[in-house]
C-alpha atoms as a PDB file:
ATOM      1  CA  UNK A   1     180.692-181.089 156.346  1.00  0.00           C
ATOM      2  CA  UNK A   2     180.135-184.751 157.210  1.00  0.00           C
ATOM      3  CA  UNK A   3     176.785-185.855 157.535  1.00  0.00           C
ATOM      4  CA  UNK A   4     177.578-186.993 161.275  1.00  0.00           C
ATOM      5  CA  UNK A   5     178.566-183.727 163.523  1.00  0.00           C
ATOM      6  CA  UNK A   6     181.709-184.929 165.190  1.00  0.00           C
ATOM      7  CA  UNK A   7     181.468-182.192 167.501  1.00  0.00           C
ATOM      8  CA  UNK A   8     178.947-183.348 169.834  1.00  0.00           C
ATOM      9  CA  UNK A   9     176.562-180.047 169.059  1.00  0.00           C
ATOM     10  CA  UNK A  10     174.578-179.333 165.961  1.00  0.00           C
ATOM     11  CA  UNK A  11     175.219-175.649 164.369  1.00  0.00           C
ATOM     12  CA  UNK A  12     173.133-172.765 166.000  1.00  0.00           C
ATOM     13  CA  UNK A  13     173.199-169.698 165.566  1.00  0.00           C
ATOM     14  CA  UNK A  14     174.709-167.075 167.564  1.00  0.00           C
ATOM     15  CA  UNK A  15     172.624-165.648 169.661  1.00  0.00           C
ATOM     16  CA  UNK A  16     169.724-167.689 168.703  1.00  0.00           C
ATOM     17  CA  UNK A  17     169.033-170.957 171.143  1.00  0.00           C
ATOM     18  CA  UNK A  18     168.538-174.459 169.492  1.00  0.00           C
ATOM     19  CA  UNK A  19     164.734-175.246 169.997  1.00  0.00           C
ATOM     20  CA  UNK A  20     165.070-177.312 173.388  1.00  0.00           C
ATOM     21  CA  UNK A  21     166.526-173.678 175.310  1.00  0.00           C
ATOM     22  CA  UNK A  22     163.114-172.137 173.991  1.00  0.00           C
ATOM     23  CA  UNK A  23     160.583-172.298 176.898  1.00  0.00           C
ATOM     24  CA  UNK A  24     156.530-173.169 176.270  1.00  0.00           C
ATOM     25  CA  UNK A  25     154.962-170.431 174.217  1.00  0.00           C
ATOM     26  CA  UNK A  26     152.792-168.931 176.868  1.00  0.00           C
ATOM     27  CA  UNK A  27     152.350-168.735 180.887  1.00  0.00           C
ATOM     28  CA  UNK A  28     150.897-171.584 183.042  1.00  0.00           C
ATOM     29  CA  UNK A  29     148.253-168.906 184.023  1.00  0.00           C
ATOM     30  CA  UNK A  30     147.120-168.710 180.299  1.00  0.00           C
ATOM     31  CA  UNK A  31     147.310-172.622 179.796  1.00  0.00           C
ATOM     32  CA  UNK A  32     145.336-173.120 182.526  1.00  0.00           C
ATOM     33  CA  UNK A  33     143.230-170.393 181.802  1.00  0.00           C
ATOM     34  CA  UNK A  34     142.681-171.974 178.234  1.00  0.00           C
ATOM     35  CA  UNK A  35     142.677-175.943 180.247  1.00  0.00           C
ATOM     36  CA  UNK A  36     139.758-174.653 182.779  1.00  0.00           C
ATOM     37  CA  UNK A  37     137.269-172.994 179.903  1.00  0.00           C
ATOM     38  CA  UNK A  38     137.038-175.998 178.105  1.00  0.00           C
ATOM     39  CA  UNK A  39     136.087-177.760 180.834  1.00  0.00           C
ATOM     40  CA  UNK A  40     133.582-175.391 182.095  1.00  0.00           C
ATOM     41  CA  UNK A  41     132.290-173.609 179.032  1.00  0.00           C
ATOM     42  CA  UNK A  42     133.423-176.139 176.431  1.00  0.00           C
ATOM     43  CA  UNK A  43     135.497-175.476 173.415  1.00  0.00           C
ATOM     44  CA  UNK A  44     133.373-173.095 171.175  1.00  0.00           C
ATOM     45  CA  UNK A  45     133.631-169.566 173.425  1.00  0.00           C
ATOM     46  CA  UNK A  46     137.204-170.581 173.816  1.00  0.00           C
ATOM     47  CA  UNK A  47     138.127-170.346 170.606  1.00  0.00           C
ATOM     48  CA  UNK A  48     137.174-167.057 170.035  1.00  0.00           C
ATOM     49  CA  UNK A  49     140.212-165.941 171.757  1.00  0.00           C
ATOM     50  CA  UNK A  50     142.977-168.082 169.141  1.00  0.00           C
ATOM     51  CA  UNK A  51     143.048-165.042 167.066  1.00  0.00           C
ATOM     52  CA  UNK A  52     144.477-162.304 169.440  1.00  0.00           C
ATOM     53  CA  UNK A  53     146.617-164.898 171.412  1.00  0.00           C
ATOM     54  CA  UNK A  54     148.549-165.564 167.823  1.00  0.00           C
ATOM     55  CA  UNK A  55     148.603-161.678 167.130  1.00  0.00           C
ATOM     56  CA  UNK A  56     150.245-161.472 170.335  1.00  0.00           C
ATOM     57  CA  UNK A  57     153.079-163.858 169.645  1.00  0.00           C
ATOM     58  CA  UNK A  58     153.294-162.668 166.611  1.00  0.00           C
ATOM     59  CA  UNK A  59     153.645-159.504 167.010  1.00  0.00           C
ATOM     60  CA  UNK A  60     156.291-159.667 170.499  1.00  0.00           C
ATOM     61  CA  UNK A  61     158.173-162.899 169.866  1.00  0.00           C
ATOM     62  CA  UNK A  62     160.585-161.941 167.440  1.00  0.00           C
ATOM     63  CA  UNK A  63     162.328-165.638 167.512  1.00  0.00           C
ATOM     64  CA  UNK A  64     158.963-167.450 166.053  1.00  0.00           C
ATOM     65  CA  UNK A  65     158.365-164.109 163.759  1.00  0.00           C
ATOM     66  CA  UNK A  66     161.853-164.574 162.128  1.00  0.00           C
ATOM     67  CA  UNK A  67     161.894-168.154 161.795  1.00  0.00           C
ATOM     68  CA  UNK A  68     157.761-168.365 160.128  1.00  0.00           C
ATOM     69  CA  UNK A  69     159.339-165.804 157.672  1.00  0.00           C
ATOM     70  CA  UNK A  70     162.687-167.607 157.015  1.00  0.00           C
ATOM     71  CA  UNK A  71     160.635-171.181 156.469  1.00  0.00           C
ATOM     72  CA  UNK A  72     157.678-169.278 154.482  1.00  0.00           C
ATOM     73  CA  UNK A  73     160.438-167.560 152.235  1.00  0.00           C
ATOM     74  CA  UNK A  74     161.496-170.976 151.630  1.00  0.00           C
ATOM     75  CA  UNK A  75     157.931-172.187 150.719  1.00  0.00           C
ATOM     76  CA  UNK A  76     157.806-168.944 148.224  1.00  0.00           C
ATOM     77  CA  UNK A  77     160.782-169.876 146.253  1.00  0.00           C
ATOM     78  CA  UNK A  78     159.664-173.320 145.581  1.00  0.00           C
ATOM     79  CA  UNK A  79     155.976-172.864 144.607  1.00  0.00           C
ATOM     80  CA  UNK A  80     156.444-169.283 143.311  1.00  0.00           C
ATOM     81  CA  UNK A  81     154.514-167.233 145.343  1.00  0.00           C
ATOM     82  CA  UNK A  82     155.545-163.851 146.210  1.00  0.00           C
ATOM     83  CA  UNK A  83     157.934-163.122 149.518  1.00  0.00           C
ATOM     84  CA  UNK A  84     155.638-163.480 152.980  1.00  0.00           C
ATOM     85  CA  UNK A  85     154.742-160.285 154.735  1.00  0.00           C
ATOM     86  CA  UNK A  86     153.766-159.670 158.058  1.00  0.00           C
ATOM     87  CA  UNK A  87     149.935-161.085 157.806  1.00  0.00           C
ATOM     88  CA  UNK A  88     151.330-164.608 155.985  1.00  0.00           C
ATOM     89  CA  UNK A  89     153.696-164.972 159.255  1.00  0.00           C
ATOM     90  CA  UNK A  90     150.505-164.303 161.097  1.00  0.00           C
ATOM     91  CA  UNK A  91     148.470-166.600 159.593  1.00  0.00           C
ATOM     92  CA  UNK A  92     151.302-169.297 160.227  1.00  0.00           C
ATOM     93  CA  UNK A  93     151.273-168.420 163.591  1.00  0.00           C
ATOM     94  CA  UNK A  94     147.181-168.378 164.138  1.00  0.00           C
ATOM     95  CA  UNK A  95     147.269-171.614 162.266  1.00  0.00           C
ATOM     96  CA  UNK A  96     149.237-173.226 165.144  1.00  0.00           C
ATOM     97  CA  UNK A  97     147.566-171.585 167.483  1.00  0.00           C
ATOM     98  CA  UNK A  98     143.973-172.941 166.332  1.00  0.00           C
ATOM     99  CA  UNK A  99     146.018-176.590 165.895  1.00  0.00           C
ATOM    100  CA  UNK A 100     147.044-176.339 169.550  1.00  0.00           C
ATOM    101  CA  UNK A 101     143.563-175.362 170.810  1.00  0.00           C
ATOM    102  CA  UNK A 102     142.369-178.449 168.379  1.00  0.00           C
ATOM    103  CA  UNK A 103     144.406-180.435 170.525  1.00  0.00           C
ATOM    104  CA  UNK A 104     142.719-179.057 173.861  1.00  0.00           C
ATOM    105  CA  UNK A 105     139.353-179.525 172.651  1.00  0.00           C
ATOM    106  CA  UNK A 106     140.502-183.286 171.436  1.00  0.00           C
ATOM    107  CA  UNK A 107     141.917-184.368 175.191  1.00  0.00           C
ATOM    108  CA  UNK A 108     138.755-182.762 176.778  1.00  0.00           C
ATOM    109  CA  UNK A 109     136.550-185.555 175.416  1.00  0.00           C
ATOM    110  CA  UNK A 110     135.614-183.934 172.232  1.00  0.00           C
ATOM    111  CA  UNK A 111     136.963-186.403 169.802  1.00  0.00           C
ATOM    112  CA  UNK A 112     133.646-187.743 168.467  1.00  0.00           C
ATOM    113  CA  UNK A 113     133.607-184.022 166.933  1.00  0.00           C
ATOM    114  CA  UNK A 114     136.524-184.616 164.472  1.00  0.00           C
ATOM    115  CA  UNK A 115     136.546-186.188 161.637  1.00  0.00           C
ATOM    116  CA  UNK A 116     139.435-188.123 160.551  1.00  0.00           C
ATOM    117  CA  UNK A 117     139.781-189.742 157.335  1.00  0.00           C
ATOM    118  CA  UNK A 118     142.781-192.160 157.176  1.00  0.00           C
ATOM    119  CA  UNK A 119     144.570-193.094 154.046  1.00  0.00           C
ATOM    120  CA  UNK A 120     146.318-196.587 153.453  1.00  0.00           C
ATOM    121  CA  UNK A 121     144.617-197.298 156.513  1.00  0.00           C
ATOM    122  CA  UNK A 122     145.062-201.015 156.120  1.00  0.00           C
ATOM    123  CA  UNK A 123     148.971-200.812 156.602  1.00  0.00           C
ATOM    124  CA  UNK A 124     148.222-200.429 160.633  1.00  0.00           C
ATOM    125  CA  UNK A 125     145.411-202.842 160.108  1.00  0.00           C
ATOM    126  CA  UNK A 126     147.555-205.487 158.609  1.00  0.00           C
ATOM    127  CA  UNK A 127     150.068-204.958 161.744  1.00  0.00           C
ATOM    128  CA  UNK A 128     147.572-204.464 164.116  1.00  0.00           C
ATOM    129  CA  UNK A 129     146.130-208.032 163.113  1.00  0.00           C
ATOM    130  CA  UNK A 130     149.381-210.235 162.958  1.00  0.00           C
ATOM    131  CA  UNK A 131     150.009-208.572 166.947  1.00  0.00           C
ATOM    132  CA  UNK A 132     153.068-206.940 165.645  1.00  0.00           C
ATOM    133  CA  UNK A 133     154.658-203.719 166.353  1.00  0.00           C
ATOM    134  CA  UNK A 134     155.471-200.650 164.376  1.00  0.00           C
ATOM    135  CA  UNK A 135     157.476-197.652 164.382  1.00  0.00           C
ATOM    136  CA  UNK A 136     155.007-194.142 163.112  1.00  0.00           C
ATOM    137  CA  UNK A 137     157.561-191.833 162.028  1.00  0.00           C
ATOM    138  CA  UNK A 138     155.660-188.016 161.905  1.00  0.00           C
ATOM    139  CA  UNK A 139     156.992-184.023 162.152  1.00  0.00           C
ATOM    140  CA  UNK A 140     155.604-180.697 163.542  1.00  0.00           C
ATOM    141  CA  UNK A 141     153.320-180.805 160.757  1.00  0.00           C
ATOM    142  CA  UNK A 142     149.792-180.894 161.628  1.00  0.00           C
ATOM    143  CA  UNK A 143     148.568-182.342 164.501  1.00  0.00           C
ATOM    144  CA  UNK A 144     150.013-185.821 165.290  1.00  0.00           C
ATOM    145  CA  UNK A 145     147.498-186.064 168.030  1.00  0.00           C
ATOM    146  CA  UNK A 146     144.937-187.344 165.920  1.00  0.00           C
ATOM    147  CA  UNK A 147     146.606-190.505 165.872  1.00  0.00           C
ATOM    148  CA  UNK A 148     145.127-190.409 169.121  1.00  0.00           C
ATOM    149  CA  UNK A 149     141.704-191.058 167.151  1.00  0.00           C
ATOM    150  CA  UNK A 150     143.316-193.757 164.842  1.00  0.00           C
ATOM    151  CA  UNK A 151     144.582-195.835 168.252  1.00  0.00           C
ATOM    152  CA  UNK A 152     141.229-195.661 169.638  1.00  0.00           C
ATOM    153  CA  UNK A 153     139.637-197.061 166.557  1.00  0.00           C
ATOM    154  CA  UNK A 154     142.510-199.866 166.031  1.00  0.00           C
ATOM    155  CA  UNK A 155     142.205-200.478 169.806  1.00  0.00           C
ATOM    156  CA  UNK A 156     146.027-200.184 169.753  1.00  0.00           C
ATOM    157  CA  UNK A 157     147.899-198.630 172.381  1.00  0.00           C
ATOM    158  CA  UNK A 158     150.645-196.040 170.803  1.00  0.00           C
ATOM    159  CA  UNK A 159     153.764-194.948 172.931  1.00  0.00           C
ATOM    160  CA  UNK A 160     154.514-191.744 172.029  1.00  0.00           C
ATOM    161  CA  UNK A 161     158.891-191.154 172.396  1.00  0.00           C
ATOM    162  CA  UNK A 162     159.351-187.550 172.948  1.00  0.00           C
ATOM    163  CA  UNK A 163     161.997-184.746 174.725  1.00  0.00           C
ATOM    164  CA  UNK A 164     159.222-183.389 177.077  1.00  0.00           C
ATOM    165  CA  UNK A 165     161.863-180.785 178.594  1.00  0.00           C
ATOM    166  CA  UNK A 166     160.311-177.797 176.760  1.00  0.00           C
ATOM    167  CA  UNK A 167     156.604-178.647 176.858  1.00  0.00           C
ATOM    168  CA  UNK A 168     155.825-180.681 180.104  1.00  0.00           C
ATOM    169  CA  UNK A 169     153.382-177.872 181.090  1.00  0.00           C
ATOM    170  CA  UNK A 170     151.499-178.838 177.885  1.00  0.00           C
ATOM    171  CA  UNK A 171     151.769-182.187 177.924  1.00  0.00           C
ATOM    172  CA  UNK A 172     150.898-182.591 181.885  1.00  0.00           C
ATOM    173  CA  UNK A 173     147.279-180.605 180.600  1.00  0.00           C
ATOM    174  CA  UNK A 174     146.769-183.350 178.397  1.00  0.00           C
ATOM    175  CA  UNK A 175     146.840-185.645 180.768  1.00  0.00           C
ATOM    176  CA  UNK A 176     144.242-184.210 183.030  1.00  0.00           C
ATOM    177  CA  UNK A 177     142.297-183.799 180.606  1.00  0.00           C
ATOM    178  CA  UNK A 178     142.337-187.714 179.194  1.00  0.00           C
ATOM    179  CA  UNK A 179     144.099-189.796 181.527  1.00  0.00           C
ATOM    180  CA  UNK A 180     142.489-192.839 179.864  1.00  0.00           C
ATOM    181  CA  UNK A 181     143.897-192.123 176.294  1.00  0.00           C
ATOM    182  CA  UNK A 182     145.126-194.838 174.181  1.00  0.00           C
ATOM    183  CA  UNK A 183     148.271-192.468 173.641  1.00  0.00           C
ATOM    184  CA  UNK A 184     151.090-193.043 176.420  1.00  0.00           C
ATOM    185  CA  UNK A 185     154.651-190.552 176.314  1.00  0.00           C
ATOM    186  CA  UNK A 186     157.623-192.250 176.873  1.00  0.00           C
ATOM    187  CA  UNK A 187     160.286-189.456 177.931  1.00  0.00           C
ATOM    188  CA  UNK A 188     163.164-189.370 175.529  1.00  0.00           C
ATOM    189  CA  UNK A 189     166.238-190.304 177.950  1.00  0.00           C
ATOM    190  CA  UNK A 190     169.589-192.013 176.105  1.00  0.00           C
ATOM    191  CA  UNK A 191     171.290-192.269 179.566  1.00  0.00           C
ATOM    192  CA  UNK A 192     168.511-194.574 181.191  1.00  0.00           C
ATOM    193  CA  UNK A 193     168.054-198.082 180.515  1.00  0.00           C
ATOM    194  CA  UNK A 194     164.820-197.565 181.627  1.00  0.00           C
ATOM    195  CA  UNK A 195     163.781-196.109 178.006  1.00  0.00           C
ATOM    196  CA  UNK A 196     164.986-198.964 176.271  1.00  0.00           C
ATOM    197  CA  UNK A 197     163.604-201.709 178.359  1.00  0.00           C
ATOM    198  CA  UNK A 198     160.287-199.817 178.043  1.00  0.00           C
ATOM    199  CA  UNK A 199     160.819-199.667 174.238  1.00  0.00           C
ATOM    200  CA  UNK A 200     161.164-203.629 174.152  1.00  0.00           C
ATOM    201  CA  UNK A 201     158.335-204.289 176.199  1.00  0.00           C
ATOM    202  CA  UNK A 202     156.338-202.276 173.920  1.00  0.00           C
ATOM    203  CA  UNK A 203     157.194-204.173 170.959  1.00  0.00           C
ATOM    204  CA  UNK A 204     156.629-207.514 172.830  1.00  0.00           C
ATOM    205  CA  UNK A 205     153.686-206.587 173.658  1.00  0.00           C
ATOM    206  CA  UNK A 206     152.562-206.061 169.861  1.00  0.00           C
ATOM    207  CA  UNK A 207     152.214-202.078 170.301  1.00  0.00           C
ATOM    208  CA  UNK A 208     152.925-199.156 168.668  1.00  0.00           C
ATOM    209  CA  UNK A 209     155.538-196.693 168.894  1.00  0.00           C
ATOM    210  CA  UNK A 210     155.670-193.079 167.391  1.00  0.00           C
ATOM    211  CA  UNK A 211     158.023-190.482 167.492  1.00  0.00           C
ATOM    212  CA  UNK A 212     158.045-186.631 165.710  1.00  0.00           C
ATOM    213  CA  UNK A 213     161.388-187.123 163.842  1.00  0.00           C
ATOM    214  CA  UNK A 214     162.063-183.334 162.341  1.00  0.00           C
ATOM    215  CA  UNK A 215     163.665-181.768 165.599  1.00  0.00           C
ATOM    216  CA  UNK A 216     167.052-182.795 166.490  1.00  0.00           C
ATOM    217  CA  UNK A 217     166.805-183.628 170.808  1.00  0.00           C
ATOM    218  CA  UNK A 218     169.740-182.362 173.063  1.00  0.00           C
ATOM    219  CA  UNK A 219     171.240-185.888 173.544  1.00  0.00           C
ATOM    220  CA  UNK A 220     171.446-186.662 170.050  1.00  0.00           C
ATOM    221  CA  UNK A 221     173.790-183.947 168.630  1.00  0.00           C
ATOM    222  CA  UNK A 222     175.603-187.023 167.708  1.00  0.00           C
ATOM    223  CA  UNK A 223     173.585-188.965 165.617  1.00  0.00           C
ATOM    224  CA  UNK A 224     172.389-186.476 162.921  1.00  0.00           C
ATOM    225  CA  UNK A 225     172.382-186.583 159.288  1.00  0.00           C
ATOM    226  CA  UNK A 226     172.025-183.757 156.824  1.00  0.00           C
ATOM    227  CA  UNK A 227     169.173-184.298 154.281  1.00  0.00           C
ATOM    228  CA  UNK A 228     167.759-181.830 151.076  1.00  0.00           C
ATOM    229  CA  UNK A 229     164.991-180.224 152.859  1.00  0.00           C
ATOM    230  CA  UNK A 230     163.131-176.712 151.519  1.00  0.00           C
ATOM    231  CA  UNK A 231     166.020-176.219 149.329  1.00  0.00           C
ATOM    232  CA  UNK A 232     169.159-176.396 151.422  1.00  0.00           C
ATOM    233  CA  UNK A 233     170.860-178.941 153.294  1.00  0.00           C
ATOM    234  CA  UNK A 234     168.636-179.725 157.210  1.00  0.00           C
ATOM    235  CA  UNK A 235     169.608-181.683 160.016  1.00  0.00           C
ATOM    236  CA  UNK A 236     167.529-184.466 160.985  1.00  0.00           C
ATOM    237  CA  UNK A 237     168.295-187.379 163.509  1.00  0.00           C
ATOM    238  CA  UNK A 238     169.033-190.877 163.304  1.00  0.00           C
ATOM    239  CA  UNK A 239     167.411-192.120 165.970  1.00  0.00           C
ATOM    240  CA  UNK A 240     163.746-192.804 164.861  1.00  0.00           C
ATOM    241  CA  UNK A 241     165.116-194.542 161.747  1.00  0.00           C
ATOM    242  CA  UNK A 242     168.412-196.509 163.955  1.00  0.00           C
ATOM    243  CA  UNK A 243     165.586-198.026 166.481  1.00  0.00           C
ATOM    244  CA  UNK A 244     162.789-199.769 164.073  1.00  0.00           C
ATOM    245  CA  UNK A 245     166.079-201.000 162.374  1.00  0.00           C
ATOM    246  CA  UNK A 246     167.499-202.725 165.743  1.00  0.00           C
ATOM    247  CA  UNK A 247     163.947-203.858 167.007  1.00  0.00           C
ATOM    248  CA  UNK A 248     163.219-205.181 163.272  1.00  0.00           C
ATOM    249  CA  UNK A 249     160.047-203.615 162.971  1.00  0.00           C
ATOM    250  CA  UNK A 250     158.353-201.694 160.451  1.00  0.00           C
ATOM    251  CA  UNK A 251     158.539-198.227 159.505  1.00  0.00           C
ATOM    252  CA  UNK A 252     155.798-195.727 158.864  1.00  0.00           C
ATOM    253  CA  UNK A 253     155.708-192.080 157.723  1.00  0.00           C
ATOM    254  CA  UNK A 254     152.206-190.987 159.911  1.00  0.00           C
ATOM    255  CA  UNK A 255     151.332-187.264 158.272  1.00  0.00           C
ATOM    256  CA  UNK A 256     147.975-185.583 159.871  1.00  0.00           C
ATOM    257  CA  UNK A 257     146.783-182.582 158.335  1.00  0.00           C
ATOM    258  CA  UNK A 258     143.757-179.828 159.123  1.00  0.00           C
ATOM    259  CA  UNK A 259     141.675-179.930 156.215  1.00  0.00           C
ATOM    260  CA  UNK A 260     138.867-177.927 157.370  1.00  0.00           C
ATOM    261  CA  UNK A 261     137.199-177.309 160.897  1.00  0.00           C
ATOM    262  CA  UNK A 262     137.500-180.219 162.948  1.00  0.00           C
ATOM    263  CA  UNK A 263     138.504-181.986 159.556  1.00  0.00           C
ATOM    264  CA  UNK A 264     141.855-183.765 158.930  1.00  0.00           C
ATOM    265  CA  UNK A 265     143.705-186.523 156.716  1.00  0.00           C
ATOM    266  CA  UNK A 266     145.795-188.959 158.003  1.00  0.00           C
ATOM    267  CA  UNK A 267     148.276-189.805 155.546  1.00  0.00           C
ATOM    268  CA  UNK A 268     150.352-193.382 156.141  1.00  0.00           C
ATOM    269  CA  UNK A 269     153.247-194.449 154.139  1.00  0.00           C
ATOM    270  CA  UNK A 270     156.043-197.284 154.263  1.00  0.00           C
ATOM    271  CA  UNK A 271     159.688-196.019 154.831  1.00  0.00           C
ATOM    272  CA  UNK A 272     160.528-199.692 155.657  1.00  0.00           C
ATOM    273  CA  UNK A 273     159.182-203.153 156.239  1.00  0.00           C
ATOM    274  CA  UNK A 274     161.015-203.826 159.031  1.00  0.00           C
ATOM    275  CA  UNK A 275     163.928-206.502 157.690  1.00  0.00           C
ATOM    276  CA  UNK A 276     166.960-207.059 159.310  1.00  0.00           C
ATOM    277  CA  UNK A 277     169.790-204.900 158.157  1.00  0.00           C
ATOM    278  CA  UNK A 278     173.127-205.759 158.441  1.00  0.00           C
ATOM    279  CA  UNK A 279     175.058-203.965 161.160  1.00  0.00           C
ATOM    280  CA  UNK A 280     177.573-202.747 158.121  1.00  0.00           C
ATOM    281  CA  UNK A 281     174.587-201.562 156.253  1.00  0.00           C
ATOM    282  CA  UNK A 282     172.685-199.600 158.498  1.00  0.00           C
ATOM    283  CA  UNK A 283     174.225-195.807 158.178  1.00  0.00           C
ATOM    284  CA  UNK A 284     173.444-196.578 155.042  1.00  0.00           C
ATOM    285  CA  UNK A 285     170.063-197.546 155.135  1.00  0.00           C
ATOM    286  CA  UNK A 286     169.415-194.790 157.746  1.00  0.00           C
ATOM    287  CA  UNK A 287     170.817-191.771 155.402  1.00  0.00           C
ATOM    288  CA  UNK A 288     168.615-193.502 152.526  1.00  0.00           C
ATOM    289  CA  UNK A 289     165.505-193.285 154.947  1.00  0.00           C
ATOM    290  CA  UNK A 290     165.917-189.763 156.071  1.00  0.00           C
ATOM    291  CA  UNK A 291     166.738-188.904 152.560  1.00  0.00           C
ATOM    292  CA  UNK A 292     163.037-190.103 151.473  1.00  0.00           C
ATOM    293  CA  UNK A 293     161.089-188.481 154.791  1.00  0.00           C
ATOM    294  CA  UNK A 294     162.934-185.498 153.932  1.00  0.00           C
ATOM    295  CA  UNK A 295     161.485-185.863 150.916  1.00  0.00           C
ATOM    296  CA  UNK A 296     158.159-186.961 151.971  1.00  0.00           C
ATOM    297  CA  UNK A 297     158.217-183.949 154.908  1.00  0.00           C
ATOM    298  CA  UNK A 298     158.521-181.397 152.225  1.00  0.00           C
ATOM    299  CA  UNK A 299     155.834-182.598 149.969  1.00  0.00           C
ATOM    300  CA  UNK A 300     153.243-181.959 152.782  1.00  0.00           C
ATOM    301  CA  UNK A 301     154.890-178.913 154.190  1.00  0.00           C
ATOM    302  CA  UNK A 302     154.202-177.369 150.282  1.00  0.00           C
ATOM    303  CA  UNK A 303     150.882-179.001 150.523  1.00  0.00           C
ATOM    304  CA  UNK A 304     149.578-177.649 153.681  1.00  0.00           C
ATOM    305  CA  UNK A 305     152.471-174.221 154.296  1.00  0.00           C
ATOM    306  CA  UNK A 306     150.847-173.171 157.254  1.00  0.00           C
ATOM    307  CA  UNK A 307     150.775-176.605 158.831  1.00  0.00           C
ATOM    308  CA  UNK A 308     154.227-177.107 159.820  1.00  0.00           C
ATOM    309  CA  UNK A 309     155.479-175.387 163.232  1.00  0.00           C
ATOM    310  CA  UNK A 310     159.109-175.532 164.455  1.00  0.00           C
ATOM    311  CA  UNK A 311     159.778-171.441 165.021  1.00  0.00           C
ATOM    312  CA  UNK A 312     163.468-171.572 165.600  1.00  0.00           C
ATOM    313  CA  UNK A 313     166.662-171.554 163.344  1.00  0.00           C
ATOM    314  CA  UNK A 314     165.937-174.926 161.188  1.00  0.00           C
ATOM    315  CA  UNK A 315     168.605-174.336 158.765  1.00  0.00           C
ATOM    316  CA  UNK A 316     171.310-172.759 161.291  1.00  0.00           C
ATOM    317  CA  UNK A 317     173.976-172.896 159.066  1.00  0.00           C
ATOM    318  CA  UNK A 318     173.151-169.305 157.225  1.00  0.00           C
ATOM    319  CA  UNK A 319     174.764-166.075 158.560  1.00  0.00           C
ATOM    320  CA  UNK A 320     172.165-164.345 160.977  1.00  0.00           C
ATOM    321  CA  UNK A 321     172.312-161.027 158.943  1.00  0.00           C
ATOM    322  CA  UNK A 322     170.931-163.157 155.728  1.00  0.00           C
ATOM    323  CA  UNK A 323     167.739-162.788 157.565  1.00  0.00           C
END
């Protein structure tokens, strides 16, 4: 198959929706449920509850139960560990669960509690002092939030490009809960010119844009390109690695993991230093640069297994009943 689907629609499935068709994983009464006892009790007698909310999921959603098995079966094959049962898949679950809540407890005003250490730190410094932009490529792998923290300590605004369709609920908690933050979303919206001239004010304004580049957005079944991901062929999209390439800035991988409670690493490293690339060039260049995040993605995914969440049919080329 060519590395571009022609047909307008990246492979599902049948019977199983592409991510953006899955709704938020739990009720606005439960979000605000969660949204309201941080704010009132604070984050500790909170938490307690992570561990039955994940059972829960895991146990009745049989999409996210199928998908943590099919990814963690993955993860066995390559490092040799034996095939995941039901308590691994729940433990993959739990751990997004407790990443979410993290991310609660960090727009409530907690985020003097975290500690962040930041490696190759000095690569956003270096930008940050020459007033020049900068493209932070991430995933669903850890909790790219806690860039949040970095922004604040670079005193760097960050414009965060994202499909918001499936998680506004989320999302519009996090902003009641910091509407100050350093972190600003830009809706992901091809059709409005609106986006772009927002993107190229950014950049002219010396700031920072970041985007989660693992999950392949409605209105870019288009642009994809197949990469070696977990052992078989994935798609990923263009458009994180096309746009630094057009606005000639630099490219970042930005990795954040959970090392421990209320720990995590920030991991930065160069996918490009934002020269200009020929127009004839740039599929090229682009393939090459998904290639290596690919790459990149699955050396912290086998670092951190639990740490990576996207509970839907990744590699939907397989036959349903191979699962």
């Amino acid at each position: 198959m060519k590395a571009n689907d022609e047909s307008g629609d990246a492979p599902r499935t049948k019977g199983n929706p592409s991510w953006s068709k899955i709704g938020e994983r739990g009720s606005t009464f439960w979000i605000r449920f969660i949204l309201s006892g941080i704010r009132v009790l604070g984050s500790a007698p909170i938490r307690y509850l992570v561990p039955a909310i994940a059972l829960y999921y895991c146990l009745f959603d049989k999409v996210a139960r199928r998908s943590s098995r099919d990814y963690l079966k993955r993860v066995s094959l390559i490092s040799g560990t034996g095939s995941p049962k039901f308590w691994d898949i729940y433990r993959h679950v739990r751990t997004f669960a407790e990443l979410l809540f993290d991310r609660f407890a960090l727009w409530s005003g907690a985020g003097e509690r975290f500690e962040v250490v930041v490696h190759e730190r000095q690569q956003m410094r270096k930008l940050v002092d020459q007033q020049k932009s900068a493209m932070l490529v991430g995933a669903h792998l850890g909790s790219f939030d806690m860039l949040r923290i970095v922004a604040r300590e670079a005193n760097i605004p960050v414009n965060v490009i994202m499909y918001v369709g499936n998680s506004q609920l989320i999302n519009e908690a996090f902003e009641i809960l910091d509407p100050d933050s350093m972190v600003r979303v830009i809706n992901l919206d091809p059709n409005s010119a609106q986006t772009a001239f927002e993107l190229r004010r950014c950049v002219e304004r010396g700031e920072f844009i970041a985007v989660l580049a693992d999950r392949v957005a409605p209105s870019s079944r288009r642009r994809v390109t197949r990469a070696k991901f977990m052992g078989e062929d994935a798609l990923f999209p263009e458009g994180p690695f096309l746009l630094p390439l057009l606005l000639e800035i630099p490219t970042i991988l930005a990795v954040s993991l959970k090392t421990g409670p209320r720990k995590y690493e920030v991991f930065m490293e160069g996918l490009s230093d934002g020269s200009p690339v020929r127009p004839v060039d740039r599929k090229t260049e682009i393939s090459k640069q998904i290639q290596h995040f690919a790459s990149r993605l699955e050396h912290y995914c086998l670092r951190e297994p639990n740490q990576w969440f996207n509970f839907f049919d990744f590699w939907p080329d397989r036959d349903h009943a191979e699962r």
